[in-house]
N, C-alpha and C. Protein backbone atom coordinates (compact mmCIF):
# COMPACT_ATOMS: atom_id res chain seq x y z
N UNK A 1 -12.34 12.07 24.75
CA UNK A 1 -11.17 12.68 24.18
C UNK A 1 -10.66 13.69 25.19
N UNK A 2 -9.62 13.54 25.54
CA UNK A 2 -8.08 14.30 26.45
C UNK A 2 -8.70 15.89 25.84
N UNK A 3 -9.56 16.77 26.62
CA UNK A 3 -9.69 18.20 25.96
C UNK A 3 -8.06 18.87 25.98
N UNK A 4 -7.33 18.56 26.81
CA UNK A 4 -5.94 19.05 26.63
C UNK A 4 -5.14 19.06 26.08
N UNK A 5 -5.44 18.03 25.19
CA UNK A 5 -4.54 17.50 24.13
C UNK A 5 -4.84 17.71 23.03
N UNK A 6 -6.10 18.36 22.52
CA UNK A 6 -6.87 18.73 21.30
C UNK A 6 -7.27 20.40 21.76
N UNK A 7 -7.51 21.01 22.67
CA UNK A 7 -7.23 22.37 22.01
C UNK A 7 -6.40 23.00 22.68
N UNK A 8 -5.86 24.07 21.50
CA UNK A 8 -5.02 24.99 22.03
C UNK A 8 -5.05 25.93 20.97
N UNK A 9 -4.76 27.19 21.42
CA UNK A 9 -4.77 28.82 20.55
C UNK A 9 -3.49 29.14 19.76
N UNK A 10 -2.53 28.17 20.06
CA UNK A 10 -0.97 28.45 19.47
C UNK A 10 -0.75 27.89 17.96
N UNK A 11 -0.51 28.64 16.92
CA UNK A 11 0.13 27.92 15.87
C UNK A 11 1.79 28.29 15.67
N UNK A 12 1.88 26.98 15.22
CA UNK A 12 2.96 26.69 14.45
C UNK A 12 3.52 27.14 12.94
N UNK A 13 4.85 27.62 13.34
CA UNK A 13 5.30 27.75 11.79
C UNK A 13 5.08 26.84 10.64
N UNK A 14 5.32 25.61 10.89
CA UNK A 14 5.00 24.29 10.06
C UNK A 14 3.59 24.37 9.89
N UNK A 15 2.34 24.26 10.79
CA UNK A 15 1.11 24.49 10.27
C UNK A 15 0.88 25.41 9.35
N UNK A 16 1.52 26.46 9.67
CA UNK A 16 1.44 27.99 8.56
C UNK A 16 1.84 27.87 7.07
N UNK A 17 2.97 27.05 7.01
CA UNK A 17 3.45 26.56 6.01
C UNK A 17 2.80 25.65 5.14
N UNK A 18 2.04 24.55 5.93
CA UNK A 18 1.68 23.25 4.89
C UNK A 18 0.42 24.10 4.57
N UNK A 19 -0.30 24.85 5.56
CA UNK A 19 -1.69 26.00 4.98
C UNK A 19 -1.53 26.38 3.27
N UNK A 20 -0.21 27.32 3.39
CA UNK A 20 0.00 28.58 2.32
C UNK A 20 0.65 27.60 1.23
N UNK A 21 1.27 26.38 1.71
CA UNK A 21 1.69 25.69 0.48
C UNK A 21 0.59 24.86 -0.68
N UNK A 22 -0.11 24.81 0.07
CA UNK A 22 -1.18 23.66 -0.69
C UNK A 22 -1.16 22.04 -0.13
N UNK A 23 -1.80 21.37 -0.61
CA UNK A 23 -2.12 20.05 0.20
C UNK A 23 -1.15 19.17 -0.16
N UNK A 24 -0.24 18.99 -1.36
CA UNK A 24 0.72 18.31 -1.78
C UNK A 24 2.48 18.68 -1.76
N UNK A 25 1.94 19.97 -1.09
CA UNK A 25 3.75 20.30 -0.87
C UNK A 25 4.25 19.49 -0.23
N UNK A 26 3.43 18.86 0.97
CA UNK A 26 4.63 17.67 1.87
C UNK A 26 5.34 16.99 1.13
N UNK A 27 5.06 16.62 -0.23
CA UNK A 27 5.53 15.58 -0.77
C UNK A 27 7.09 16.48 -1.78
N UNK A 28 7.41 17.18 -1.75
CA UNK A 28 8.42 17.98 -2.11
C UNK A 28 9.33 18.70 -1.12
N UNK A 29 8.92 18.79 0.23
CA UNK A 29 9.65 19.33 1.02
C UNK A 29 10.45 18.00 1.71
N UNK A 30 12.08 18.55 1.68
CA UNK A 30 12.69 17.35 1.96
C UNK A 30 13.50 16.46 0.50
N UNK A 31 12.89 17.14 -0.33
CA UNK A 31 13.27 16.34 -1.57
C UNK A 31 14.82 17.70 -2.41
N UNK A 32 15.88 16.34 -2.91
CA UNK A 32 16.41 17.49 -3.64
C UNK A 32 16.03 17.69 -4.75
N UNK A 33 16.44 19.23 -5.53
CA UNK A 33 15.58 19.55 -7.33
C UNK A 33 15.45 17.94 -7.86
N UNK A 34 15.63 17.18 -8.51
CA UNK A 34 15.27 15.97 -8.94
C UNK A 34 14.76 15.37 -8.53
N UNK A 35 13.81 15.62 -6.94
CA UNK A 35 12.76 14.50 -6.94
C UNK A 35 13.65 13.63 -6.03
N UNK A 36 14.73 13.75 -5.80
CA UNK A 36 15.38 12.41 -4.64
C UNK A 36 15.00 12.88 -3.29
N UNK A 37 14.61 12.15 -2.44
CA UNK A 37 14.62 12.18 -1.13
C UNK A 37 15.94 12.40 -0.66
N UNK A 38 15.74 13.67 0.16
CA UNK A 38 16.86 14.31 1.12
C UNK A 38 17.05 12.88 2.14
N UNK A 39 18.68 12.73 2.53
CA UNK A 39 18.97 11.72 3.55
C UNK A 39 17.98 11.78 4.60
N UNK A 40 17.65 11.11 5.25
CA UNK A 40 17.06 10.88 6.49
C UNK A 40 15.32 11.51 6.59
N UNK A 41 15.04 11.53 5.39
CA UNK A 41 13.75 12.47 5.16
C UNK A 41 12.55 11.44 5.00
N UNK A 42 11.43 11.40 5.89
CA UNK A 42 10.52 10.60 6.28
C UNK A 42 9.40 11.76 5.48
N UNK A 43 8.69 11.52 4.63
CA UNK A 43 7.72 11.98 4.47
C UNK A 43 6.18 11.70 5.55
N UNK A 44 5.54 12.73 5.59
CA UNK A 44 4.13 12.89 6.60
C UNK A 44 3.50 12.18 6.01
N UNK A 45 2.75 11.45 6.82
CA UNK A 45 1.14 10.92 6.79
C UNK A 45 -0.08 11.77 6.11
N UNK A 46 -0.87 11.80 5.14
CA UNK A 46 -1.80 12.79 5.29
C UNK A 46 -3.18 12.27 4.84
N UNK A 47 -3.64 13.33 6.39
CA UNK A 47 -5.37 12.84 7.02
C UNK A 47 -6.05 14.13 6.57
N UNK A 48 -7.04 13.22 6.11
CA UNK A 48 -8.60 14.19 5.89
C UNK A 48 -9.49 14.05 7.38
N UNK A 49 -10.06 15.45 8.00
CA UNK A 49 -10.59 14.77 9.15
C UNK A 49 -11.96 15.29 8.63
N UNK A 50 -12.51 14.14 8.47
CA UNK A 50 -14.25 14.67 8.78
C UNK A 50 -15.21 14.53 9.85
N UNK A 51 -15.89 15.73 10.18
CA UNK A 51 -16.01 15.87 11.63
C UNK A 51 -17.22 16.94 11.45
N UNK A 52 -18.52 16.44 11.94
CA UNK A 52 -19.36 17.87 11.69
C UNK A 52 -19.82 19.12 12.88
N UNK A 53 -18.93 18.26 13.94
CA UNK A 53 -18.71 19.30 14.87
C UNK A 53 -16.87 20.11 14.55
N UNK A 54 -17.45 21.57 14.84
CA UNK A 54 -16.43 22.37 14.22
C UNK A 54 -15.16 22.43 15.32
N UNK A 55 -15.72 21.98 16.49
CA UNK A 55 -14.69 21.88 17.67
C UNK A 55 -13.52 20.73 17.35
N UNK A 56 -14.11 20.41 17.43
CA UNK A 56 -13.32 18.95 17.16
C UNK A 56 -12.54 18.61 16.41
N UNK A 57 -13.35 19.28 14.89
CA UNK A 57 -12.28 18.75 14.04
C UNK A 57 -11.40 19.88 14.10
N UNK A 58 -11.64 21.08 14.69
CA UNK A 58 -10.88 21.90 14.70
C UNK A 58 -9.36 21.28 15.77
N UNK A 59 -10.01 20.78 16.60
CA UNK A 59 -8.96 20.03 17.51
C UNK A 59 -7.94 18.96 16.91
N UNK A 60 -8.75 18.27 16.19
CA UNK A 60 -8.08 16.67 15.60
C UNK A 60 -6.81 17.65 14.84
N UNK A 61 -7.33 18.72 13.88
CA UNK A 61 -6.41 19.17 13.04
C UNK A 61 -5.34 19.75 13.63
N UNK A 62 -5.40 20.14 14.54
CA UNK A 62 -4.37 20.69 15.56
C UNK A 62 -3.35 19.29 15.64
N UNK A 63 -4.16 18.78 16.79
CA UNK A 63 -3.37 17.49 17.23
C UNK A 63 -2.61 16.64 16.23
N UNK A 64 -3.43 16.81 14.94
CA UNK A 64 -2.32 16.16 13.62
C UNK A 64 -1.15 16.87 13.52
N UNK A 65 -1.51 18.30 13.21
CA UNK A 65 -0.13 18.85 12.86
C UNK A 65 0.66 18.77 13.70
N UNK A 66 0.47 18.80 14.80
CA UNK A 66 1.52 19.13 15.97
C UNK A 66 2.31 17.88 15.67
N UNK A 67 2.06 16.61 15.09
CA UNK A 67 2.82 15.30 14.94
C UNK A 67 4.02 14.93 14.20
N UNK A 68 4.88 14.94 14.32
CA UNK A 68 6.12 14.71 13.49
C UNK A 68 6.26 13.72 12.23
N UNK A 69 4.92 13.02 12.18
CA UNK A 69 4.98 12.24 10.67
C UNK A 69 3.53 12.74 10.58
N UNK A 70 2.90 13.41 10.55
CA UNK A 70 1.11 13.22 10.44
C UNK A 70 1.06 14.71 9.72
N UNK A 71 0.14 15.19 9.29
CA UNK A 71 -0.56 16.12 8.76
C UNK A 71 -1.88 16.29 8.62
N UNK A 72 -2.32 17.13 8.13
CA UNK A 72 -4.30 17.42 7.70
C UNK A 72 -3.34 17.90 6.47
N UNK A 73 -4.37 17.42 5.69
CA UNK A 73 -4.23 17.84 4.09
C UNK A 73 -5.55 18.58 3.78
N UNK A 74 -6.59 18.18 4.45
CA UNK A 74 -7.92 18.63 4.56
C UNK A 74 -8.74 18.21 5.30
N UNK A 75 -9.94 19.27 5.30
CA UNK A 75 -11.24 18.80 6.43
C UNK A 75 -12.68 18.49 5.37
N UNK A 76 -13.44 18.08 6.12
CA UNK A 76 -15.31 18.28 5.62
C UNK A 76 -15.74 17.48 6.81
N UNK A 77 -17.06 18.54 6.39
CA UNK A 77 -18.21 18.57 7.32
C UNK A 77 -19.37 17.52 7.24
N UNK A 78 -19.40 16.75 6.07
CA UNK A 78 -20.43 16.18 5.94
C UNK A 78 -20.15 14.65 5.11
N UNK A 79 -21.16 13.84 5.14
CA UNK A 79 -21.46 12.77 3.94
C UNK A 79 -20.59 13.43 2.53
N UNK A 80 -22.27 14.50 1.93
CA UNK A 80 -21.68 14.67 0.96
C UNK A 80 -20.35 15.67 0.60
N UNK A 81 -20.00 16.15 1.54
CA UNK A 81 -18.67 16.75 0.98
C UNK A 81 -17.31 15.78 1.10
N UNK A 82 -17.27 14.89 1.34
CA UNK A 82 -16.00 14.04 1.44
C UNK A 82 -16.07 13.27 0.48
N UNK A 83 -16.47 12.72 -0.62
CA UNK A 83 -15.64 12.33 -1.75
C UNK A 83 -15.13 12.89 -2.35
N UNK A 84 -15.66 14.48 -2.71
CA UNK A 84 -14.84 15.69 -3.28
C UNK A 84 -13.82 15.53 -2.51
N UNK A 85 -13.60 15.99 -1.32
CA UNK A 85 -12.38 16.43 -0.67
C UNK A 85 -11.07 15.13 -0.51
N UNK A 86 -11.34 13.84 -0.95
CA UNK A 86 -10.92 12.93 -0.98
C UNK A 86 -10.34 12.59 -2.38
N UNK A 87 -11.02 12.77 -3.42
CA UNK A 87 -10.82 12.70 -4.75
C UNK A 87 -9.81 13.93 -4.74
N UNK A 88 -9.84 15.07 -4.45
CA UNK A 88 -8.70 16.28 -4.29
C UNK A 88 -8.31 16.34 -3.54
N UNK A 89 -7.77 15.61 -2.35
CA UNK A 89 -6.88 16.18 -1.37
C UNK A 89 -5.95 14.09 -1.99
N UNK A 90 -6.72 13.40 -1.95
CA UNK A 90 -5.90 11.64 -2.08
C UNK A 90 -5.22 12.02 -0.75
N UNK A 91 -5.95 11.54 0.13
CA UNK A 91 -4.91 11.13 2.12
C UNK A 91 -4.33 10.41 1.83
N UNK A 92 -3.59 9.69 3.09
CA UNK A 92 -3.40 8.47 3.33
C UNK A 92 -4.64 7.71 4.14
N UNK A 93 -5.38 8.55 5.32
CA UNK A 93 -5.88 8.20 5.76
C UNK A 93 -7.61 8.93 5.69
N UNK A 94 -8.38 8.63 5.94
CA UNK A 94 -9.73 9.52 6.25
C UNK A 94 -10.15 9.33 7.68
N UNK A 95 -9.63 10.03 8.73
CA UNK A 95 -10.61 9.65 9.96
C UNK A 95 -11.94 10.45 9.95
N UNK A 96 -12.97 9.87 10.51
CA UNK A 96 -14.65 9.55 9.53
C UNK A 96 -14.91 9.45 11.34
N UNK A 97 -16.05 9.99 11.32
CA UNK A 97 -16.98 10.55 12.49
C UNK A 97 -18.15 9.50 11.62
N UNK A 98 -18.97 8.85 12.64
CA UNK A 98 -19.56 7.76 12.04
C UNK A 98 -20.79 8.31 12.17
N UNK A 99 -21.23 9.66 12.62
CA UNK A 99 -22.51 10.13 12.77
C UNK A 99 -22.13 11.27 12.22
N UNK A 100 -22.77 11.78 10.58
CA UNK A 100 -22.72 13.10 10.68
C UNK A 100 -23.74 14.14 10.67
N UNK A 101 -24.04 15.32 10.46
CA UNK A 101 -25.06 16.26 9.75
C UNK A 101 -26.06 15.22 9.05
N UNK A 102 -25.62 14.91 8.49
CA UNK A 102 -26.37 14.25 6.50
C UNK A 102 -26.49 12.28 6.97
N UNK A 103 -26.18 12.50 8.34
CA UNK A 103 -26.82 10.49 8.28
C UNK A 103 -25.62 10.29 8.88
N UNK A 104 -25.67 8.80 8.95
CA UNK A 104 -24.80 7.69 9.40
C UNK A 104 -23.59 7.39 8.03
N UNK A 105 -22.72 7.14 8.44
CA UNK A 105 -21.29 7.14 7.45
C UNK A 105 -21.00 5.77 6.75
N UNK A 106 -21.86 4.77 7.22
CA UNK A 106 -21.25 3.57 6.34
C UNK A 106 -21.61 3.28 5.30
N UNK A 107 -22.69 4.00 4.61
CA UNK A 107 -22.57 3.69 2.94
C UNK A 107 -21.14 4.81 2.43
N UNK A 108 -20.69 5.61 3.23
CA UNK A 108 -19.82 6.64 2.64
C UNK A 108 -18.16 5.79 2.70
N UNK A 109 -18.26 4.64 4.07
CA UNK A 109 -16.97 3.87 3.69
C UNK A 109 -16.89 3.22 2.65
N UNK A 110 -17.69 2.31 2.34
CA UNK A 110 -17.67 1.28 1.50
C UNK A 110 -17.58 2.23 -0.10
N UNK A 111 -18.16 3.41 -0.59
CA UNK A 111 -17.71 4.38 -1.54
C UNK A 111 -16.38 4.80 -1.35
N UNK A 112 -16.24 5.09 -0.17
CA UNK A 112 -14.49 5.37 -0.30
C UNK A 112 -13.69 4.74 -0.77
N UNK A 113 -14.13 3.53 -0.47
CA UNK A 113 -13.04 2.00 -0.47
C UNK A 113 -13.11 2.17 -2.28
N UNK A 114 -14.08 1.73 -2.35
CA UNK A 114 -14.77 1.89 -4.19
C UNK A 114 -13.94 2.91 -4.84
N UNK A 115 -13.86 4.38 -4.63
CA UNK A 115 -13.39 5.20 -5.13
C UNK A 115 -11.72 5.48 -4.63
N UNK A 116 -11.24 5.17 -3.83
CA UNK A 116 -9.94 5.41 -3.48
C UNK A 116 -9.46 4.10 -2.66
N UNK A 117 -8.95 2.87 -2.76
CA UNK A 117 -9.20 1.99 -2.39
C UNK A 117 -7.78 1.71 -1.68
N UNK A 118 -6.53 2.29 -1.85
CA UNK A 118 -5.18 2.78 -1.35
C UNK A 118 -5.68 3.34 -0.22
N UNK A 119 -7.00 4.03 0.03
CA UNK A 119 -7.19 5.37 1.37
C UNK A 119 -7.30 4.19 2.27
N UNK A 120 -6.98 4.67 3.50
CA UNK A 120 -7.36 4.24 4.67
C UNK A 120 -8.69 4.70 5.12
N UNK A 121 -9.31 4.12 6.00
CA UNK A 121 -10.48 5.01 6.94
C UNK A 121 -10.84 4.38 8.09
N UNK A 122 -10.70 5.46 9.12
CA UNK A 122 -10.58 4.80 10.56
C UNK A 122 -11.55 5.59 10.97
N UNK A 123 -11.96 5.21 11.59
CA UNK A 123 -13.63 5.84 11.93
C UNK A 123 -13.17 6.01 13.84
N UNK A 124 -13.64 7.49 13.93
CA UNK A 124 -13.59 7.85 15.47
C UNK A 124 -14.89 8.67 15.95
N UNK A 125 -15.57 7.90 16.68
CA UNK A 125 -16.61 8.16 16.88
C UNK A 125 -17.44 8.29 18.59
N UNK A 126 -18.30 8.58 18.74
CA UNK A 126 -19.23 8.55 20.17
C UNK A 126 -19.82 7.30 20.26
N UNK A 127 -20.25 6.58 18.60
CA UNK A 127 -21.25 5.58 18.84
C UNK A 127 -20.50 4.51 19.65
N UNK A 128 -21.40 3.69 20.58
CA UNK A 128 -21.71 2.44 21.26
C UNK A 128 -20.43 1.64 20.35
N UNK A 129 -19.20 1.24 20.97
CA UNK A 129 -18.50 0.19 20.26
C UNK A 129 -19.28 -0.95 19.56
N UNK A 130 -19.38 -1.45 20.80
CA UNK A 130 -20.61 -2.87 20.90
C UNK A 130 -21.12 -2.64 19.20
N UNK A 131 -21.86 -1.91 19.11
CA UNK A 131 -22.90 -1.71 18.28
C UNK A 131 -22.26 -1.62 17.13
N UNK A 132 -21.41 -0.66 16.66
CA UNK A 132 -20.81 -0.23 15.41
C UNK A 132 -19.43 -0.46 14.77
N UNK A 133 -18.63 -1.23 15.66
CA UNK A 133 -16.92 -1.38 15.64
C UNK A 133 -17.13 -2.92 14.34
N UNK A 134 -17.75 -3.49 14.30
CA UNK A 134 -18.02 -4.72 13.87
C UNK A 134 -18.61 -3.78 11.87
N UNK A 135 -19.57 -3.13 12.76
CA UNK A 135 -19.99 -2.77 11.05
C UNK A 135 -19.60 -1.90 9.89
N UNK A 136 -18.85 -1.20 10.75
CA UNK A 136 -17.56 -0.71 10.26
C UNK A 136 -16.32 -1.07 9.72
N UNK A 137 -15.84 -2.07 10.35
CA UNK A 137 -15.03 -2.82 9.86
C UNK A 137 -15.54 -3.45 8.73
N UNK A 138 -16.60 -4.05 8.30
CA UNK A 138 -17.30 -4.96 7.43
C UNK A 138 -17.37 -3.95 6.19
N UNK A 139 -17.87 -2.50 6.55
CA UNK A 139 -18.08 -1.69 5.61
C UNK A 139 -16.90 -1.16 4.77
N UNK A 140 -15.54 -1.86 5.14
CA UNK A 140 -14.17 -1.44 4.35
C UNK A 140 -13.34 -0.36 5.61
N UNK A 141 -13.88 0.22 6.98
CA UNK A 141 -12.85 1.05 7.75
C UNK A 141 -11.65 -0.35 8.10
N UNK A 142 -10.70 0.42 8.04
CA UNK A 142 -9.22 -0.40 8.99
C UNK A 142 -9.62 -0.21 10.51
N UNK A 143 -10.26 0.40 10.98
CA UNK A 143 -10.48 0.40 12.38
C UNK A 143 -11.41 1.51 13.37
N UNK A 144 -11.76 1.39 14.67
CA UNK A 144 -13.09 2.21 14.83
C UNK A 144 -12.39 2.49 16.40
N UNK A 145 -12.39 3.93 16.89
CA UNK A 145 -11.38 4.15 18.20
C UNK A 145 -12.69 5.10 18.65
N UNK A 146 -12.95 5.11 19.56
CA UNK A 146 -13.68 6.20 20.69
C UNK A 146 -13.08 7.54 20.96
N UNK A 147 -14.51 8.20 20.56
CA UNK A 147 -13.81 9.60 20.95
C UNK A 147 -13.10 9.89 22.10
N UNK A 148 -13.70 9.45 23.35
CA UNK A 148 -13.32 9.41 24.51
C UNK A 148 -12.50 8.92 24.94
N UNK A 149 -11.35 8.44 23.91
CA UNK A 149 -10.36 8.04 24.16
C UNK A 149 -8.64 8.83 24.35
N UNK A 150 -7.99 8.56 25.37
CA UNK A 150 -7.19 9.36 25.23
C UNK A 150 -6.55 9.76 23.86
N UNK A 151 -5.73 10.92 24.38
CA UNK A 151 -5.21 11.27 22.93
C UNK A 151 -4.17 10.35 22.18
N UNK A 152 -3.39 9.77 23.03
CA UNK A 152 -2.14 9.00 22.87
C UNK A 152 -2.91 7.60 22.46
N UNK A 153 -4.21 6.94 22.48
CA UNK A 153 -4.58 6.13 21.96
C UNK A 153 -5.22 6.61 20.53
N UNK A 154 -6.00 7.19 20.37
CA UNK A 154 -6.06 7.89 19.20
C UNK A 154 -4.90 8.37 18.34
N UNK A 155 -3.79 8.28 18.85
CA UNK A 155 -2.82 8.65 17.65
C UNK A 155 -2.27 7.00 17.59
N UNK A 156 -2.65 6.62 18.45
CA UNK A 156 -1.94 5.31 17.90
C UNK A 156 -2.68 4.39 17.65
N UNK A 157 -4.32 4.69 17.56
CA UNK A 157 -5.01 4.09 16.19
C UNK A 157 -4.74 4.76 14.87
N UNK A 158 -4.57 6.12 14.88
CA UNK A 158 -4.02 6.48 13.58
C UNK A 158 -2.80 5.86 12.82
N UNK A 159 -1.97 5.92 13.82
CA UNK A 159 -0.59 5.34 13.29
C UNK A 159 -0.75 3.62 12.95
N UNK A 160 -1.52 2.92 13.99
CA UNK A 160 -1.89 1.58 13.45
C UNK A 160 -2.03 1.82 11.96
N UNK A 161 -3.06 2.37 11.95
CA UNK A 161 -4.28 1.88 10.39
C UNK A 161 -3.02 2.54 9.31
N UNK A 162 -2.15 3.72 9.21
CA UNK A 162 -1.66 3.79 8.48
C UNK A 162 -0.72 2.97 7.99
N UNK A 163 0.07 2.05 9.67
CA UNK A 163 0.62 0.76 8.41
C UNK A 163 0.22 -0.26 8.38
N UNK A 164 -1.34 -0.11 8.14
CA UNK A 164 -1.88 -1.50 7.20
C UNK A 164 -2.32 -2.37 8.29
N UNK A 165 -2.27 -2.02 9.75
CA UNK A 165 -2.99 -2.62 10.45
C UNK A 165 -4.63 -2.52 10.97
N UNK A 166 -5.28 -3.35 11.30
CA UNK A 166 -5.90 -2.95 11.96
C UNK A 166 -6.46 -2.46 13.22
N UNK A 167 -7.03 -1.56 13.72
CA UNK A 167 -7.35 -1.16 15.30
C UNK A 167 -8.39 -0.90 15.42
N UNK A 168 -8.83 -2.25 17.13
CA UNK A 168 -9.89 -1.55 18.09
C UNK A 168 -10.01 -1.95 18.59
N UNK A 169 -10.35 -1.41 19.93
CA UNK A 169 -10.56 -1.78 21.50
C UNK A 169 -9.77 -3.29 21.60
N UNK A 170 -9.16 -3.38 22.67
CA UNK A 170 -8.55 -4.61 23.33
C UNK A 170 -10.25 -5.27 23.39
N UNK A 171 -11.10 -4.67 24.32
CA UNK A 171 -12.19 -5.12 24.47
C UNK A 171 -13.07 -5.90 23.17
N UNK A 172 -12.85 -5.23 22.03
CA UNK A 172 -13.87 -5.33 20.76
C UNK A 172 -12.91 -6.65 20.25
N UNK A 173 -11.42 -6.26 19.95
CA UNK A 173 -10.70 -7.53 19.79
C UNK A 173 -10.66 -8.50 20.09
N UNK A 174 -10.53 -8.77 21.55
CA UNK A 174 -11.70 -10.10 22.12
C UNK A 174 -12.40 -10.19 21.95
N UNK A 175 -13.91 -9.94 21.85
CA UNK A 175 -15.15 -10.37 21.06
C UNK A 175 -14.98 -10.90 19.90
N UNK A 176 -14.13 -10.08 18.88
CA UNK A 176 -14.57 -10.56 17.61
C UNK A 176 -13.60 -11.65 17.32
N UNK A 177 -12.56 -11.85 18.13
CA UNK A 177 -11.70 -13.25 17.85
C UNK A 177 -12.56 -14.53 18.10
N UNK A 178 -13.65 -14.22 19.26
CA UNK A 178 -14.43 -15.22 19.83
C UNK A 178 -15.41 -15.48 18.93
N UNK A 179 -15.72 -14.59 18.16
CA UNK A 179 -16.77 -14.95 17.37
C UNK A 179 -16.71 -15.86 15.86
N UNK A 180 -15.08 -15.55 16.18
CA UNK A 180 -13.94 -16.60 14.88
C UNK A 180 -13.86 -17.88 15.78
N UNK A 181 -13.58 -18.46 16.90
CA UNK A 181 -13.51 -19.39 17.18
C UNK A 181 -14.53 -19.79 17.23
N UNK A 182 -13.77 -21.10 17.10
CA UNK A 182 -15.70 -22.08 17.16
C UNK A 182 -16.06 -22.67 18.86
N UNK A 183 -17.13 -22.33 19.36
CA UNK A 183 -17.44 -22.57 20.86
C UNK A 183 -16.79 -23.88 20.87
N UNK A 184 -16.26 -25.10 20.29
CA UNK A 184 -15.95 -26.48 20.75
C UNK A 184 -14.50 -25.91 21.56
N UNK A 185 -14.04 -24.94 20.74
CA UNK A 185 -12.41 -24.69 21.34
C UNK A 185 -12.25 -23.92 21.98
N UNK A 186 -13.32 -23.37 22.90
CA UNK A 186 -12.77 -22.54 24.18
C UNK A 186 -12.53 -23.26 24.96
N UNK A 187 -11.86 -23.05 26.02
CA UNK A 187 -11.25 -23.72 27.08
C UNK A 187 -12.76 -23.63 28.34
């Protein structure tokens, strides 16, 4: 992960704002008194980042807000604190650190899916692609991106999975198409 692109000491008026408003004001700002969407008014994305390093997610949350459709609605630190924070914050998305404090995260997708099944969850992680992009996916995530990935790919696995696609690695994508074809039809 781009350290340049995830921290910085500056806030924003808009961060300050969606803070002091609560987690569901996005969905009213932009709107006129009746609930109609103001002309040209795109409502935000909103991500739960769970992350049990405090750097990081301190970073991710940055790098969300700074985004012109994206938000943090909320954070957690662990396994067990993210169905609470999921059941009360309802994202759009959950990006999910696949190693946390409290264990490994894939019995916590497949509960997500179970309990909020509209959520997204894109898992961004350190672990070995190879190893975990496959079981993740299986476990209900839309997609699995490397920490170490630039920032501009990381937002645009975010932005994938939010409309309904899936994302990962060009590399992992080839594998697992190959593993759909049947060896008679490779060239």
């Amino acid at each position: 992960m781009a350290a340049s692109g995830l921290n910085g000491t500056s806030s924003d008026s808009l961060s300050d704002l969606r803070e002091a408003s609560g987690p569901r004001a996005h969905s009213e700002v932009g709107l006129y008194p009746a609930g109609i969407p103001a002309p040209g008014f795109q409502p935000k994305a909103s991500i739960l980042v769970v992350d049990d390093d405090h750097f990081v997610r301190e970073g991710l949350v940055r790098l969300i807000n700074r985004q012109p459709d994206l938000f943090c609605c909320g954070q957690a630190d662990s396994i067990a604190a993210t169905p609470s924070a999921v059941a009360s914050q309802r994202p759009d998305l959950v990006l999910l650190d696949l190693q946390l404090k409290d264990g490994e995260s894939l019995a916590l997708i497949k509960s997500l899916k179970a309990q909020v099944p509209e959520t997204a969850v894109l898992v961004l992680s350190q672990g070995d692609e190879l190893l975990f992009a496959e079981k993740t996916l299986r476990a209900g995530a839309r997609g699995y991106v490397m920490k170490q990935e630039a920032v501009d790919e990381i937002l645009a696995a975010i932005r994938a999975v939010l409309l309904g696609r899936i994302y990962v690695s060009r590399d992992i994508a080839g594998r697992l198409l190959h593993k759909l074809l049947p060896a008679s039809s490779a060239p």
